[in-house]
N, C-alpha and C. Protein backbone atom coordinates (compact mmCIF):
# COMPACT_ATOMS: atom_id res chain seq x y z
N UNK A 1 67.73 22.63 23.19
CA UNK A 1 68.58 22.03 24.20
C UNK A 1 67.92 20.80 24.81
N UNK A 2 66.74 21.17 25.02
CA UNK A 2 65.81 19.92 25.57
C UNK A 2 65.97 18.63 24.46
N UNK A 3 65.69 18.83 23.38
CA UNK A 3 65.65 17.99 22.01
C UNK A 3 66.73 17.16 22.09
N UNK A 4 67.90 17.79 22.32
CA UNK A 4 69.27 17.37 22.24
C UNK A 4 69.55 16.46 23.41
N UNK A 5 69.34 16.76 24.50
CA UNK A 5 69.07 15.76 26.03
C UNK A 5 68.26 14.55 25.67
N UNK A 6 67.32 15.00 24.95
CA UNK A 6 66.24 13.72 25.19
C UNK A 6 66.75 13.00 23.69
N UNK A 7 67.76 12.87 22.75
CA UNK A 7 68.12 12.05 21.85
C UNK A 7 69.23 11.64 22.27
N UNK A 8 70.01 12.49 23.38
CA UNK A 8 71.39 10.91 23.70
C UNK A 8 70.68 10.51 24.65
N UNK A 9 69.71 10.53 25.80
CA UNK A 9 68.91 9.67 26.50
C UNK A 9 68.80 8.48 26.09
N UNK A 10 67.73 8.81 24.65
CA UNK A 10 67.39 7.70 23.69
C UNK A 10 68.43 7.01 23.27
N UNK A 11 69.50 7.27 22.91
CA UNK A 11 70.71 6.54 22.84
C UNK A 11 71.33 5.43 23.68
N UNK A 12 71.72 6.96 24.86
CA UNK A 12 72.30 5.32 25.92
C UNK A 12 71.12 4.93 26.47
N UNK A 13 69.74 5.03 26.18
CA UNK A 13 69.08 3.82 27.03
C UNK A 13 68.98 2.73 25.69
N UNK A 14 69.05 3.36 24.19
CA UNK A 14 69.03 2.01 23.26
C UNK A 14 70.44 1.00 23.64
N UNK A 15 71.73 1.77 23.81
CA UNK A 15 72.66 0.84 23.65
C UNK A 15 72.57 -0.27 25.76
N UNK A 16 72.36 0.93 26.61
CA UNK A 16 72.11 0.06 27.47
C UNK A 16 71.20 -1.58 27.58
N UNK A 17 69.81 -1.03 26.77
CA UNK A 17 68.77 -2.28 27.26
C UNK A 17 69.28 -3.29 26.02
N UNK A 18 70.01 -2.39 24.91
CA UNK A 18 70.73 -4.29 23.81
C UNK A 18 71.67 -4.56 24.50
N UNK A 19 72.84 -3.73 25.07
CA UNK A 19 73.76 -4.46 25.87
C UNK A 19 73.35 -5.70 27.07
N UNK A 20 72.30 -5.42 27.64
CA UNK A 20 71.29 -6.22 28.41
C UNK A 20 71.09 -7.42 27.76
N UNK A 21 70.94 -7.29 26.71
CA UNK A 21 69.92 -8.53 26.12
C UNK A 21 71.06 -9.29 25.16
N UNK A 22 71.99 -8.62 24.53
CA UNK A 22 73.49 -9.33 24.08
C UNK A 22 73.72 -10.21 25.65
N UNK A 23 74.62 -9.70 26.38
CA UNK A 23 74.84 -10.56 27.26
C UNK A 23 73.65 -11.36 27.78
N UNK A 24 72.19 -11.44 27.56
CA UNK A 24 71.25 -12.35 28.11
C UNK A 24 71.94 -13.28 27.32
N UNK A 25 71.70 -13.44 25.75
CA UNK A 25 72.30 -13.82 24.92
C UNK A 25 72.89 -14.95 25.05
N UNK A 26 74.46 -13.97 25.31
CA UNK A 26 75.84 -15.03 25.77
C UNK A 26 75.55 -15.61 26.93
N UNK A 27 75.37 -15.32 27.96
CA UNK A 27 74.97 -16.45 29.07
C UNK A 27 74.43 -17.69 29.14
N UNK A 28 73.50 -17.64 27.58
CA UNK A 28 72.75 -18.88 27.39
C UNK A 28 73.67 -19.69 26.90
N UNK A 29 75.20 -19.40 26.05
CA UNK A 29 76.00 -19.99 25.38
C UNK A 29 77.08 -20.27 26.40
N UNK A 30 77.72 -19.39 27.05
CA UNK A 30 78.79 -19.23 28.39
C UNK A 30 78.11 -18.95 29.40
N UNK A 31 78.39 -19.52 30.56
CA UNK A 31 78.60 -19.31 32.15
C UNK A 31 78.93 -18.32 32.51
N UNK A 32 80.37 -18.19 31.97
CA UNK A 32 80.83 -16.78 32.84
C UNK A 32 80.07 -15.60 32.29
N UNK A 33 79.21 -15.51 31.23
CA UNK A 33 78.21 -14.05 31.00
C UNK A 33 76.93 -14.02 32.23
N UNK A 34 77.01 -15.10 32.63
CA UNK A 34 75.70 -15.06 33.29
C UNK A 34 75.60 -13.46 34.48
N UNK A 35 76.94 -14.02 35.24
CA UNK A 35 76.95 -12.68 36.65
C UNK A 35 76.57 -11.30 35.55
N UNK A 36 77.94 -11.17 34.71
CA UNK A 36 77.87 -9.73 33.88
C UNK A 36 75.67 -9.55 33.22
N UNK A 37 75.38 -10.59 33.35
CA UNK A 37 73.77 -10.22 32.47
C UNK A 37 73.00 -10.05 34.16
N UNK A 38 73.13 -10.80 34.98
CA UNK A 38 72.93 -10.35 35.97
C UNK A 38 72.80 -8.78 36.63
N UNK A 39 74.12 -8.45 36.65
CA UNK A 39 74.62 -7.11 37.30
C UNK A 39 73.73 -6.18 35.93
N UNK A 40 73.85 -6.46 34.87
CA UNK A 40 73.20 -5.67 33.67
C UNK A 40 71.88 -5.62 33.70
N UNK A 41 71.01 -6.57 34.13
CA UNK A 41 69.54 -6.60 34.45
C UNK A 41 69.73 -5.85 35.51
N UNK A 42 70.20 -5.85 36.57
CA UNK A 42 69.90 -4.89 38.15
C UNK A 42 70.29 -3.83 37.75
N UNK A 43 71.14 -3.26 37.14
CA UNK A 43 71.25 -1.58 36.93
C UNK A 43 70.55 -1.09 35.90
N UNK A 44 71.65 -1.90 34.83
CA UNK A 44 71.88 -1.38 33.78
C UNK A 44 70.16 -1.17 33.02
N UNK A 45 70.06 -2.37 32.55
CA UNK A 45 68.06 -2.13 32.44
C UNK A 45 67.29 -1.34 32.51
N UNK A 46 67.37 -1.34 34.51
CA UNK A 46 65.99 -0.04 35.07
C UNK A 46 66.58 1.23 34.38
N UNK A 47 68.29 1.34 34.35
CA UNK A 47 68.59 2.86 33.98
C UNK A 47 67.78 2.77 32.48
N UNK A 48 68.25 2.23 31.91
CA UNK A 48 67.78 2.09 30.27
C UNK A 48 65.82 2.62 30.22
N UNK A 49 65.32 1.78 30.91
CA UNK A 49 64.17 1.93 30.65
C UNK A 49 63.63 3.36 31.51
N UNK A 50 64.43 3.81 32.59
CA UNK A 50 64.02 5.51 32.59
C UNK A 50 64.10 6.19 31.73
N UNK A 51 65.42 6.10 31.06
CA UNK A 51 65.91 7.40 30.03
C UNK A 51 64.96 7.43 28.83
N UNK A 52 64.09 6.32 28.13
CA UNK A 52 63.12 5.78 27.66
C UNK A 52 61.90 6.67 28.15
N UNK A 53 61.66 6.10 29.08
CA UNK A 53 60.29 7.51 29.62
C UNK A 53 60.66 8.75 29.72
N UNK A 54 62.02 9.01 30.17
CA UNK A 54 62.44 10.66 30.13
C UNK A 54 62.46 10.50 28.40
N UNK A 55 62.71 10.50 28.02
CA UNK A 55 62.64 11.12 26.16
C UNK A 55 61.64 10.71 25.80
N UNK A 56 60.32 9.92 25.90
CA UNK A 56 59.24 10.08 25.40
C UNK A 56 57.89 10.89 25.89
N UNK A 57 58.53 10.97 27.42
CA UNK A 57 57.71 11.69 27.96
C UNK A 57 57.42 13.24 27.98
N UNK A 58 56.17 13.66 28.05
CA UNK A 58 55.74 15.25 27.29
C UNK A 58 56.47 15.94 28.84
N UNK A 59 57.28 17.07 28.88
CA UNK A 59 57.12 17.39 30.11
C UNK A 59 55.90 18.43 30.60
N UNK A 60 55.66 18.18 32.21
CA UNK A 60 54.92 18.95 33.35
C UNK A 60 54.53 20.20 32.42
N UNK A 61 55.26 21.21 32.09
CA UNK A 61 54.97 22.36 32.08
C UNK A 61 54.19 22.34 31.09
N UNK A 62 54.30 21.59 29.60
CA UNK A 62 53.17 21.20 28.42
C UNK A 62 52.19 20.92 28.66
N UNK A 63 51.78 19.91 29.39
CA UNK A 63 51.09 19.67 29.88
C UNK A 63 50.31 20.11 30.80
N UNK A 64 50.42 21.12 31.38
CA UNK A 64 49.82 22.20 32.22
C UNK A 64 49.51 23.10 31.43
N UNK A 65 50.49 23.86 30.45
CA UNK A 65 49.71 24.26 29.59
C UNK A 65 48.86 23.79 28.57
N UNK A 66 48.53 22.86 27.65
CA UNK A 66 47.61 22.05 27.66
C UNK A 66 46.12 22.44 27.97
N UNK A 67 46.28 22.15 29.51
CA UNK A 67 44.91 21.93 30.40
C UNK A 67 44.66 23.34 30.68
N UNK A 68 45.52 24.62 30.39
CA UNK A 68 44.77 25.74 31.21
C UNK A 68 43.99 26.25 29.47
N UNK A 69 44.24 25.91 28.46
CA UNK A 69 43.72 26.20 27.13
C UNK A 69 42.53 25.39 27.35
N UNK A 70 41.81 24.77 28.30
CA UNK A 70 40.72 23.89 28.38
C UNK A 70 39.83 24.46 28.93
N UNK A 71 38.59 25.38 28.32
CA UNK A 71 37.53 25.87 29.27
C UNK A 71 36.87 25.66 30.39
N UNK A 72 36.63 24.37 30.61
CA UNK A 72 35.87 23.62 31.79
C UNK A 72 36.86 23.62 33.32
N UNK A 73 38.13 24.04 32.71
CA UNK A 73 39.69 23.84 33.65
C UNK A 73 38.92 24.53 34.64
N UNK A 74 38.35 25.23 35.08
CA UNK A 74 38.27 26.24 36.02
C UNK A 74 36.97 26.18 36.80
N UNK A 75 35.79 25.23 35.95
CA UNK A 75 34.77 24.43 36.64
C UNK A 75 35.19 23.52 37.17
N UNK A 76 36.71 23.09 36.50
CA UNK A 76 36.75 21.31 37.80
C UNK A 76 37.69 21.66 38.84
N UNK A 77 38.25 22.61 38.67
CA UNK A 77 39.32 23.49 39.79
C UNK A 77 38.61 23.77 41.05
N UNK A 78 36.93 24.51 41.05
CA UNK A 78 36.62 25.12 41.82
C UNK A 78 36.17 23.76 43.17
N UNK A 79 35.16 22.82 42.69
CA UNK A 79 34.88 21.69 43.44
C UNK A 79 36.30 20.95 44.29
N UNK A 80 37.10 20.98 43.37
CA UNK A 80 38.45 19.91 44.06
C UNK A 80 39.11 20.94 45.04
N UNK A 81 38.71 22.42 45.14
CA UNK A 81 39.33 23.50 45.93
C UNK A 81 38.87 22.98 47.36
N UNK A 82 37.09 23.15 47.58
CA UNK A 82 36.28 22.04 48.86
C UNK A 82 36.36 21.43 49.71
């Protein structure tokens, strides 16, 4: 289920950040694309480039597990407790 979330992520953030960069595109050719590449850089973009870190990114709980399979975990636990 997770797998499946994090590949249409990857999706609409691929078609978001080319839609971005098509209209950068046309703006350079037409005027009136400019506002639409505008409004597309302020949303559209940052959304694009989250969904990007959400699907490449390992989640929290892996990563915690991870570190408790790490022997020393519990020597660097005790000092940062202090």
């Amino acid at each position: 289920m997770i797998l499946i979330r994090k590949i249409i992520s990857l999706l609409i953030a691929t078609v978001l950040i080319s839609g971005t960069v098509y209209l950068g595109i046309q703006s350079g050719k037409d005027n009136r694309f400019v506002i639409w590449f505008g409004i597309a850089s302020a949303i559209a973009a940052p959304v694009g480039i989250g969904l990007f870190t959400y699907a490449f990114r390992g989640s929290d709980r892996e990563i915690i597990q991870q570190l408790a399979k790490v022997p020393e975990i519990e020597r660097l636990i005790e000092p940062a407790k202090t």
